[in-house]
N, C-alpha and C. Protein backbone atom coordinates (compact mmCIF):
# COMPACT_ATOMS: atom_id res chain seq x y z
N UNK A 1 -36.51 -14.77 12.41
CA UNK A 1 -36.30 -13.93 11.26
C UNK A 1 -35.01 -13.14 11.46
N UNK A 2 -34.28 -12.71 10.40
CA UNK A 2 -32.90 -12.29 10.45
C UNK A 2 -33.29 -10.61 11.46
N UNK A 3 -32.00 -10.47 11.86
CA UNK A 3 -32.15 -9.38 12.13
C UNK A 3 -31.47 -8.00 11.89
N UNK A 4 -31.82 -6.69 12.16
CA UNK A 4 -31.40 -5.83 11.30
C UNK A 4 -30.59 -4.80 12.28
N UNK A 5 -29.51 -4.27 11.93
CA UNK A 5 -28.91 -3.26 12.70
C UNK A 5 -28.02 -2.54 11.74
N UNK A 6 -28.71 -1.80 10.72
CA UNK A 6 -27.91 -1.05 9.88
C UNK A 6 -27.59 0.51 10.44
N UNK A 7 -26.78 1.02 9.92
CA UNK A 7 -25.98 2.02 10.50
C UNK A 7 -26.61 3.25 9.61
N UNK A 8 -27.57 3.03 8.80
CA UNK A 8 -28.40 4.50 7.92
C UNK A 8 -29.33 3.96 7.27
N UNK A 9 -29.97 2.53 7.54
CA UNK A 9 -31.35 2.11 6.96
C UNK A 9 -32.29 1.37 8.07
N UNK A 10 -33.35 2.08 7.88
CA UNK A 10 -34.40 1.75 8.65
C UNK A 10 -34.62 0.22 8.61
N UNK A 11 -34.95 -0.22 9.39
CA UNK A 11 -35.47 -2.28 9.40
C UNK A 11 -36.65 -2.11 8.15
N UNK A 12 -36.29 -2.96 7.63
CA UNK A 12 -37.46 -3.28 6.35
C UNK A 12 -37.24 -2.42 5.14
N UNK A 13 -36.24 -1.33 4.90
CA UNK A 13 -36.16 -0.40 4.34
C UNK A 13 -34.86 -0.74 3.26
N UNK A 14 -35.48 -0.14 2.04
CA UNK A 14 -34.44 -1.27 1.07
C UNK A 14 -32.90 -0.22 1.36
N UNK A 15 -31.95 -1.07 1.34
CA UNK A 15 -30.87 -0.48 1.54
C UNK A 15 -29.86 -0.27 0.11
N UNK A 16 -28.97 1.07 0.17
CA UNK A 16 -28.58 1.24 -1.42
C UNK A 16 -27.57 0.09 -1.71
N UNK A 17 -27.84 -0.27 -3.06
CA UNK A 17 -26.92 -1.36 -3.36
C UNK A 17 -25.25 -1.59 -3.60
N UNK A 18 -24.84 -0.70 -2.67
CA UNK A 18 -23.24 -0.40 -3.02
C UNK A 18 -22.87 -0.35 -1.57
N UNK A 19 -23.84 -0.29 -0.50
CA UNK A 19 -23.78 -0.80 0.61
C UNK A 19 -23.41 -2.02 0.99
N UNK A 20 -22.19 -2.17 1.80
CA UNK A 20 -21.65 -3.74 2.28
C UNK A 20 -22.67 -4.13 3.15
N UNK A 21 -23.14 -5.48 2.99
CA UNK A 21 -23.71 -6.44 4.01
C UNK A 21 -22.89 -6.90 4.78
N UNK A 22 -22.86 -6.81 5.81
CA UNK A 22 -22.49 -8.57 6.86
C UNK A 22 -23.48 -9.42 7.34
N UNK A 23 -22.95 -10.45 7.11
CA UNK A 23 -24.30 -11.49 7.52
C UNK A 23 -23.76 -12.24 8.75
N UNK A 24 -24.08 -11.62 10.17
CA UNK A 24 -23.47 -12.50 11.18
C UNK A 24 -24.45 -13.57 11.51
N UNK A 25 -24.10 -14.58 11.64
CA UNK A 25 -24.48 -15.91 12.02
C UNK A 25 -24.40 -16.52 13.74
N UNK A 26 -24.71 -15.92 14.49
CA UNK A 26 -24.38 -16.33 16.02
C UNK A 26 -25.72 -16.59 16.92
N UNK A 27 -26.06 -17.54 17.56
CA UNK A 27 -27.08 -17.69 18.42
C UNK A 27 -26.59 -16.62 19.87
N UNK A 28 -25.97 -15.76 20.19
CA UNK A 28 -25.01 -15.35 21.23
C UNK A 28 -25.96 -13.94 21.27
N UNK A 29 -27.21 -13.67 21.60
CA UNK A 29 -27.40 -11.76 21.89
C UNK A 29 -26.25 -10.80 22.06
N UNK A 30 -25.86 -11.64 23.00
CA UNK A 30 -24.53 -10.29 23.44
C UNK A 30 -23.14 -10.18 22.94
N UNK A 31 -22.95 -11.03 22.08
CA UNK A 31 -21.94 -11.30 20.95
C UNK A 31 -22.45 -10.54 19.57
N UNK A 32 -23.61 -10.64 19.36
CA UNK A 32 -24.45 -9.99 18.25
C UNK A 32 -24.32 -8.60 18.36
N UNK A 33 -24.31 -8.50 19.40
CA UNK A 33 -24.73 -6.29 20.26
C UNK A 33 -23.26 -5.97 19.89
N UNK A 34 -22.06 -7.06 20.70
CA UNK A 34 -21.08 -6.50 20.66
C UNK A 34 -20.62 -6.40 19.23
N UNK A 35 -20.98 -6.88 18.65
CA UNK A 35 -20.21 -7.44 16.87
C UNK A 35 -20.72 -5.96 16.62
N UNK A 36 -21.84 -5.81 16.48
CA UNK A 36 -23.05 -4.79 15.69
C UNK A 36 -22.66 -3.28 16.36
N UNK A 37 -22.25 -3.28 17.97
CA UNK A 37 -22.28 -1.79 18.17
C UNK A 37 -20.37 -1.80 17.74
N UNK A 38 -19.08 -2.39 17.85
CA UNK A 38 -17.78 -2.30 17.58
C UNK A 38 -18.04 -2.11 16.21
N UNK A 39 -18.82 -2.14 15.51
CA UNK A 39 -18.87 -1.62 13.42
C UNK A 39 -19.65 -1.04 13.49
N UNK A 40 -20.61 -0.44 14.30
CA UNK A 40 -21.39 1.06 14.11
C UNK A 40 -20.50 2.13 14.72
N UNK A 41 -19.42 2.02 15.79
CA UNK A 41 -18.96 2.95 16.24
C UNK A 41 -17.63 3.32 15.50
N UNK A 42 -17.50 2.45 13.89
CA UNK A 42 -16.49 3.21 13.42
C UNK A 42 -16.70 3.71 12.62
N UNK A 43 -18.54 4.17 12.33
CA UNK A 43 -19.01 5.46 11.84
C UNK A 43 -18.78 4.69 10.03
N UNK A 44 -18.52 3.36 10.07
CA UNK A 44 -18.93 3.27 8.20
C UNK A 44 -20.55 2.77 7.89
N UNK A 45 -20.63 3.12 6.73
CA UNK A 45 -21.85 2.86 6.05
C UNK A 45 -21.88 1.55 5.86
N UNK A 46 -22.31 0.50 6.51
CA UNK A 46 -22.77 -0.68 6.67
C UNK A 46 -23.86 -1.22 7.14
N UNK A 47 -24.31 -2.17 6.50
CA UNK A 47 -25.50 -3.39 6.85
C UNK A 47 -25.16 -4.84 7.27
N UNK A 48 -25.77 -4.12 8.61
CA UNK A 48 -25.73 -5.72 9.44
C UNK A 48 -26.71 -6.39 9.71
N UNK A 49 -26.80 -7.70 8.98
CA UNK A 49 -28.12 -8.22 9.35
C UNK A 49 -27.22 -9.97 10.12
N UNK A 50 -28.55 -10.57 10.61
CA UNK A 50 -28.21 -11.34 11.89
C UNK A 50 -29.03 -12.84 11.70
N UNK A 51 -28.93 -13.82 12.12
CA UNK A 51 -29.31 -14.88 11.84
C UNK A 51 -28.64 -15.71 12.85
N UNK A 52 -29.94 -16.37 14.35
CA UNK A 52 -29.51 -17.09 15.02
C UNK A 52 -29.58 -18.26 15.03
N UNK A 53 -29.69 -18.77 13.78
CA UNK A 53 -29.25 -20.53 13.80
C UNK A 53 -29.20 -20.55 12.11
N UNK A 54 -28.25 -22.17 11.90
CA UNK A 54 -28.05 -22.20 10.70
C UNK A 54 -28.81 -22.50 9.79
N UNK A 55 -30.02 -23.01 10.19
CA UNK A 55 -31.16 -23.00 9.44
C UNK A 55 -31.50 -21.52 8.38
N UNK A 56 -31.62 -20.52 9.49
CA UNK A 56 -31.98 -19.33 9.14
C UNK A 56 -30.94 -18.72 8.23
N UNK A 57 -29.66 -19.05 8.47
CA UNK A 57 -28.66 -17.88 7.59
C UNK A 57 -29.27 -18.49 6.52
N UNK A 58 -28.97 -19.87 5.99
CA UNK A 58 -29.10 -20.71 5.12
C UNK A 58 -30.52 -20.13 3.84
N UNK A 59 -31.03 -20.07 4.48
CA UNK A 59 -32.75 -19.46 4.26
C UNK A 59 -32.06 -17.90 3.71
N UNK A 60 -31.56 -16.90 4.68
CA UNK A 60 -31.24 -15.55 4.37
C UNK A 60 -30.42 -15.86 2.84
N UNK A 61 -29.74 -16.45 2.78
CA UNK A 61 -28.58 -16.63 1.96
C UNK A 61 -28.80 -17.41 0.25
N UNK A 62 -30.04 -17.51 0.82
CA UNK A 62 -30.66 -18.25 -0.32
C UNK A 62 -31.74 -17.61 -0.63
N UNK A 63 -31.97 -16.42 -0.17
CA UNK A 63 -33.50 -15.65 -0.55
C UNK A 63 -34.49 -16.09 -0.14
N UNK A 64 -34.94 -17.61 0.61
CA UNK A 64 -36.14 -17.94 0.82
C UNK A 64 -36.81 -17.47 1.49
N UNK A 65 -38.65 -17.30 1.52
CA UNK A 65 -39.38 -17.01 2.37
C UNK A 65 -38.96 -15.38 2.77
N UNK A 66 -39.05 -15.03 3.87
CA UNK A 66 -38.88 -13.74 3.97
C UNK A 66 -38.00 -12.80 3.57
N UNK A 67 -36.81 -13.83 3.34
CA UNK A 67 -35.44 -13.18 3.03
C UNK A 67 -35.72 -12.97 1.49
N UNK A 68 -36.76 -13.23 0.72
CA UNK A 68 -36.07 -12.91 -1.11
C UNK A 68 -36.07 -11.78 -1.25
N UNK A 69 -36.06 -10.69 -0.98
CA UNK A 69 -35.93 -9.50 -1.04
C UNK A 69 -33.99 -8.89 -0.60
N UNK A 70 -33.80 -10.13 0.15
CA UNK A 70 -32.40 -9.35 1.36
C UNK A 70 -31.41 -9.44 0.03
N UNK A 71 -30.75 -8.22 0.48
CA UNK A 71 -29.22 -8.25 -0.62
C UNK A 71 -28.30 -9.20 -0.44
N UNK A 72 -27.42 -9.30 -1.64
CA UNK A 72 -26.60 -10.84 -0.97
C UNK A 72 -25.64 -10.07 -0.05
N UNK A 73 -25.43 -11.00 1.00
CA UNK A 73 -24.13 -10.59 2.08
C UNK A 73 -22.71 -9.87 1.59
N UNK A 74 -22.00 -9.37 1.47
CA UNK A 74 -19.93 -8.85 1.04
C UNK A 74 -19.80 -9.99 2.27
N UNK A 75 -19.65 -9.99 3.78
CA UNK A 75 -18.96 -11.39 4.39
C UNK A 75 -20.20 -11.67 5.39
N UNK A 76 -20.11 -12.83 5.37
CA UNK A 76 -20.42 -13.52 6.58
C UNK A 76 -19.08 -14.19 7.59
N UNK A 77 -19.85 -13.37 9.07
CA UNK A 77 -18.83 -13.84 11.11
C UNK A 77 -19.99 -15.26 10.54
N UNK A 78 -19.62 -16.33 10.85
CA UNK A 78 -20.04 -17.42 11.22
C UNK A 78 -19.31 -18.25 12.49
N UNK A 79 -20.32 -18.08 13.65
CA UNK A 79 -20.09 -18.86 14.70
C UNK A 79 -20.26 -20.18 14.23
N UNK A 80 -19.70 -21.35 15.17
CA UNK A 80 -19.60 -22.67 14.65
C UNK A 80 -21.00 -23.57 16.05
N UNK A 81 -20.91 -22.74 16.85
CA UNK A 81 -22.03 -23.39 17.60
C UNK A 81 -23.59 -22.96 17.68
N UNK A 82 -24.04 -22.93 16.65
CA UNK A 82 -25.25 -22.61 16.44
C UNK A 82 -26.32 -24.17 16.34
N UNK A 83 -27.51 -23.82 17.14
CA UNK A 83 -28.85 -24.71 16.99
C UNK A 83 -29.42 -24.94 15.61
N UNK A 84 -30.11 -25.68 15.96
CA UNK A 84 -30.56 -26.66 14.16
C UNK A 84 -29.73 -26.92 13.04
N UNK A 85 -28.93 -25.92 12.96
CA UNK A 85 -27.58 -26.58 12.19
C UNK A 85 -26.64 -25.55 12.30
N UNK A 86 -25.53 -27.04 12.67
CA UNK A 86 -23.87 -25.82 12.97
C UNK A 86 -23.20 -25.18 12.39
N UNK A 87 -22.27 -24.53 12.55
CA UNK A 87 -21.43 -23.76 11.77
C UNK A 87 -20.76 -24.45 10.89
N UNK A 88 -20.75 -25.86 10.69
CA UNK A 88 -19.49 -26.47 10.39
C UNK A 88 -20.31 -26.94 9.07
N UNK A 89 -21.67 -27.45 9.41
CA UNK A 89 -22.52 -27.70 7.85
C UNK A 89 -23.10 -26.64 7.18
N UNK A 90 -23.08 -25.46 7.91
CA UNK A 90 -23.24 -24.26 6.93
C UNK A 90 -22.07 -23.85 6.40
N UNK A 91 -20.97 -23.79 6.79
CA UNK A 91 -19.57 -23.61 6.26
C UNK A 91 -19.84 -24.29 4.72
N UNK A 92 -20.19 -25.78 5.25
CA UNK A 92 -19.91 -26.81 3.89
C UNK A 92 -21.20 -26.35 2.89
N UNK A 93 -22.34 -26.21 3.49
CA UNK A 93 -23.34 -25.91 2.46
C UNK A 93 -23.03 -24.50 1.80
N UNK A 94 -22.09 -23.30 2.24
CA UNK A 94 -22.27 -22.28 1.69
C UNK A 94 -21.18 -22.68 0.19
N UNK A 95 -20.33 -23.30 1.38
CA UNK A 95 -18.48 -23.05 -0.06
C UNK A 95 -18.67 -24.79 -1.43
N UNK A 96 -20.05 -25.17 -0.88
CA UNK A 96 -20.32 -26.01 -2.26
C UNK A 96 -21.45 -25.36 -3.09
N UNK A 97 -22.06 -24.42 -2.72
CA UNK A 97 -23.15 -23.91 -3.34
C UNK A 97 -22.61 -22.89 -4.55
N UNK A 98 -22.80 -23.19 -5.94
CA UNK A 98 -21.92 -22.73 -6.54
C UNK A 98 -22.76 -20.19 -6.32
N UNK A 99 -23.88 -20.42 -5.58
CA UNK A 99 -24.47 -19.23 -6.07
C UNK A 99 -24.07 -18.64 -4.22
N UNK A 100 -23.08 -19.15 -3.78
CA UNK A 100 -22.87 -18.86 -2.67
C UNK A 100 -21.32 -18.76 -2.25
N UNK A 101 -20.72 -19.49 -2.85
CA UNK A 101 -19.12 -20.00 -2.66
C UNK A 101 -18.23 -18.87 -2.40
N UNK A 102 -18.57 -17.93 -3.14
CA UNK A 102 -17.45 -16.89 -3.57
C UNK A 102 -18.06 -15.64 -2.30
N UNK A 103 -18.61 -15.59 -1.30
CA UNK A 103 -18.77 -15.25 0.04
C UNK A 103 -18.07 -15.59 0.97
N UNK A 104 -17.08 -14.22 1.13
CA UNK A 104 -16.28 -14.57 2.02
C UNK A 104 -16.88 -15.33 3.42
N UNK A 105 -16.30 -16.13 4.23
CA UNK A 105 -16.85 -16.57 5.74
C UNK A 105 -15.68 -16.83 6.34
N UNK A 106 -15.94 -15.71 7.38
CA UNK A 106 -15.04 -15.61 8.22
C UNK A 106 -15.36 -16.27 9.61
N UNK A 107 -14.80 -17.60 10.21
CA UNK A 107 -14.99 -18.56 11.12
C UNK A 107 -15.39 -17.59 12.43
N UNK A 108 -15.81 -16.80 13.27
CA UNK A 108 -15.60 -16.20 14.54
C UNK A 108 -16.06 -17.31 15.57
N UNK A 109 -15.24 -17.62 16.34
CA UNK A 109 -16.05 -18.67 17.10
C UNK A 109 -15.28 -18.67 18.56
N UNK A 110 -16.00 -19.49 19.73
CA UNK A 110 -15.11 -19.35 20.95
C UNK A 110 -14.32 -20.46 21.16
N UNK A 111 -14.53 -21.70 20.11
CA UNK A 111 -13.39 -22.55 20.35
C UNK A 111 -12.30 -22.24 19.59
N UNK A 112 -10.94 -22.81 20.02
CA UNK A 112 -9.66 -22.79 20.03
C UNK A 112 -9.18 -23.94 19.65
N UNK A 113 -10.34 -25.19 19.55
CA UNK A 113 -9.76 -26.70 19.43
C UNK A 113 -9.49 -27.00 17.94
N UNK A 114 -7.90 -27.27 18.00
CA UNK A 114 -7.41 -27.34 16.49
C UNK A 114 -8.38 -28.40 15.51
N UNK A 115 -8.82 -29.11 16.27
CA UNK A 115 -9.95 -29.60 15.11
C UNK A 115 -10.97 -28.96 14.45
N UNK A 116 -11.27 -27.85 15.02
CA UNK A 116 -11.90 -27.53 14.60
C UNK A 116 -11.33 -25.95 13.92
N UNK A 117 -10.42 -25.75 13.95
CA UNK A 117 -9.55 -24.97 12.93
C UNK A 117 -9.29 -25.83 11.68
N UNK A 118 -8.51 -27.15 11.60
CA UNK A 118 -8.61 -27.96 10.58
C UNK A 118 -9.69 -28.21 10.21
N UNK A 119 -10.65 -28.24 10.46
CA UNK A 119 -11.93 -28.77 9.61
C UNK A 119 -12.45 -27.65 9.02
N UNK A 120 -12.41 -26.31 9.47
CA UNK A 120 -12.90 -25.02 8.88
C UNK A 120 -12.49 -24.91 7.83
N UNK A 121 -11.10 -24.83 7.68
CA UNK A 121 -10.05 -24.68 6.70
C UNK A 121 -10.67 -26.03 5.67
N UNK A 122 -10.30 -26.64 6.18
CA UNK A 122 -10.76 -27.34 5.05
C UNK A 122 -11.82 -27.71 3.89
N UNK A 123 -12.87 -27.18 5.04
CA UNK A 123 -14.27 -26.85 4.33
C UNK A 123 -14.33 -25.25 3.78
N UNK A 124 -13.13 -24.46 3.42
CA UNK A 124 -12.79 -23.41 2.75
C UNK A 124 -13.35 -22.48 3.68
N UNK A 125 -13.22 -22.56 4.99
CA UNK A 125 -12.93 -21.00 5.55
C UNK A 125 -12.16 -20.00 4.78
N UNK A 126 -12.99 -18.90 4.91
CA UNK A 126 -11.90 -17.59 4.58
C UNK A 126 -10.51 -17.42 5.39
N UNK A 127 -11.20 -17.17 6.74
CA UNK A 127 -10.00 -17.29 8.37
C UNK A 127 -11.07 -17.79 9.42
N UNK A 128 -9.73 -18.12 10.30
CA UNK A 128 -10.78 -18.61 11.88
C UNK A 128 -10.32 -17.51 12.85
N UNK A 129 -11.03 -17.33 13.66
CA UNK A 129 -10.38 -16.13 14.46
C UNK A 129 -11.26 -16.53 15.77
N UNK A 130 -10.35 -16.80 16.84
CA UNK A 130 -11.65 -17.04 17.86
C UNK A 130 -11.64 -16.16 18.61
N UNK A 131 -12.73 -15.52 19.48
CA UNK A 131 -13.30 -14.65 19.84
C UNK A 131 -13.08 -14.52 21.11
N UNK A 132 -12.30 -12.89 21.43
CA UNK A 132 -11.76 -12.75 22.43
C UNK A 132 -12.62 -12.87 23.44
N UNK A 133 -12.31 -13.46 25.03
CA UNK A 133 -13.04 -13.51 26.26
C UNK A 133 -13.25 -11.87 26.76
N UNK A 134 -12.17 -10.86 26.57
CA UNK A 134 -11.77 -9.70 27.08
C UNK A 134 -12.43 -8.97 26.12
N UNK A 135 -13.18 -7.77 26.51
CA UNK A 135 -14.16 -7.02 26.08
C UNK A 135 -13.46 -6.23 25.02
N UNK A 136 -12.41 -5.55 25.68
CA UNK A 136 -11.71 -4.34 24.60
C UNK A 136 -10.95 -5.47 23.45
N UNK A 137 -10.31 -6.23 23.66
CA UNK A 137 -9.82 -6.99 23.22
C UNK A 137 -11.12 -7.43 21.95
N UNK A 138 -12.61 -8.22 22.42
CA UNK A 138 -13.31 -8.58 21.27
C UNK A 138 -13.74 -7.35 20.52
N UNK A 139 -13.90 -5.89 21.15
CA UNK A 139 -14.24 -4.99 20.01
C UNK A 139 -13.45 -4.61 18.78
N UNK A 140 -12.27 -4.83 19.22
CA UNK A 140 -10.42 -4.97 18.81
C UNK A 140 -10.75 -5.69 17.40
N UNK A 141 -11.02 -6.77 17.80
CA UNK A 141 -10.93 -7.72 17.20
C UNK A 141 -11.72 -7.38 15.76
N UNK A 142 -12.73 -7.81 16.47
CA UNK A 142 -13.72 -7.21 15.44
C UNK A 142 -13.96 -5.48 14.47
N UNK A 143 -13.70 -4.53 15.13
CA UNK A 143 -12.86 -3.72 14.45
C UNK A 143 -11.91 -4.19 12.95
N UNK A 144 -11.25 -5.01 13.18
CA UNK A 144 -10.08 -5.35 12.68
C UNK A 144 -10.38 -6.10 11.18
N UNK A 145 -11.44 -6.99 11.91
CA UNK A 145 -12.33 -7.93 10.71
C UNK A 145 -12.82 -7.05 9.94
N UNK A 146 -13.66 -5.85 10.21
CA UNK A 146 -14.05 -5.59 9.07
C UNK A 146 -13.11 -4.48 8.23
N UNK A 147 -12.30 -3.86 9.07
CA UNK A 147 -10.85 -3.46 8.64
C UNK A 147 -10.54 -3.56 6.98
N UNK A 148 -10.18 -5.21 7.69
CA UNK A 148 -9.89 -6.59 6.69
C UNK A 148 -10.49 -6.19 5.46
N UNK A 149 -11.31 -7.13 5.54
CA UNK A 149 -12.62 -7.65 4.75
C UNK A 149 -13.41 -6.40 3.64
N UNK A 150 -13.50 -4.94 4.30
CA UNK A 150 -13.99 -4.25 3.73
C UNK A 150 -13.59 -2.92 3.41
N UNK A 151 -12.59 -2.98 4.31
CA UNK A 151 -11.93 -1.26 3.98
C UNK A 151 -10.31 -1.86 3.28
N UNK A 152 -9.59 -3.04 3.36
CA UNK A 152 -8.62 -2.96 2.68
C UNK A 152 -8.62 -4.26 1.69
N UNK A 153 -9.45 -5.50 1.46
CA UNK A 153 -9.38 -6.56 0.76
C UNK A 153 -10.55 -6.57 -0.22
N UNK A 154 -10.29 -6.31 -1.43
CA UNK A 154 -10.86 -6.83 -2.48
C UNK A 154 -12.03 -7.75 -2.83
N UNK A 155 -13.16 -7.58 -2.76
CA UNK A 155 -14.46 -8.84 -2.80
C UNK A 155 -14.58 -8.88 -3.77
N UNK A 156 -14.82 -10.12 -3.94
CA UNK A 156 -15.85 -10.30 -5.34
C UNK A 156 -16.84 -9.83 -5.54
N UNK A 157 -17.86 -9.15 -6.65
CA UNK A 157 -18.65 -8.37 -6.96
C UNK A 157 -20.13 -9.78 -6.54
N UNK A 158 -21.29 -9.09 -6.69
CA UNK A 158 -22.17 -10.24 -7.33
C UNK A 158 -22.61 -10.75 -8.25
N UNK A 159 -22.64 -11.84 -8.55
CA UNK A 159 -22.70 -13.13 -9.57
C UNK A 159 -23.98 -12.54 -9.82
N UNK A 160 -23.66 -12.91 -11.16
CA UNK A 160 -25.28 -12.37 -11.91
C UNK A 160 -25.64 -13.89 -11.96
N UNK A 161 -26.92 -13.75 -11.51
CA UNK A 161 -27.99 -15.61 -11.60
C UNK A 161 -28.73 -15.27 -11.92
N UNK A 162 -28.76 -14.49 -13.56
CA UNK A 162 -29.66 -14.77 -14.69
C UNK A 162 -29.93 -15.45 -15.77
């Protein structure tokens, strides 16, 4: 089941709707801690919820089963090495899904192998950014992403699917 690390809402507790989601996608605990405590410690009002295989985002992202209640995501970190299904067919299942497409996904991953930069991209990554080995360096990083993504770039609102 996804998991929850919001920065002013209790787990299970509906969160206000003007609140940014991130939907990180990583089978990694300690990649998850680090993602989740480097965007709680810059003190913004955010919701982070978590999903360790691609089965599950897939499910979150689509409302099914436990998730129909969850708000839709502002971005999804999608790691590319995740169990039951990879990053690379959730990439493709999110950016063909027309009630999903327009979600940003931002590649975070620990490979570097240009194939798999070309294939991201091509399957409409937002960016690839791979994930620093060096500690200050990955909080850096990540810092930076949501920087990006939520304090200076423009999202699309949500699609009304009525």
């Amino acid at each position: 089941m996804a998991g929850h690390a919001d920065a002013s809402v209790e787990p299970g507790g509906a969160p206000p709707e003007d609140m940014p989601v991130i939907l990180v996608v990583d089978d990694n605990p300690g990649d998850v801690r680090l993602i989740t405590e480097a965007i709680k410690e810059i003190g913004a009002d955010i919701i982070i919820r978590t999903a360790a295989d691609g089965i599950e985002a897939l499910d979150f992202l689509r409302r099914k089963g436990p998730y129909a209640g969850e708000q839709r995501p502002d971005l999804i970190l999608l790691d590319l090495s995740l169990p039951r299904k990879g990053g690379r067919e959730v990439l493709s299942d999110i950016k063909t899904d027309p009630n999903l497409k327009q979600i940003p996904v931002v590649v975070f991953t620990a490979s570097d192998a240009e194939d798999d930069v070309t294939r991201c991209y091509d399957l409409q990554a937002n960016s690839y950014i791979r994930k620093p080995a060096d500690l200050e360096r990955f909080i850096t990083v990540t810092r930076l992403i949501h920087t990006y993504w939520l304090d200076i770039g423009k999202l699309p609102g949500p699609m009304d699917l009525t």
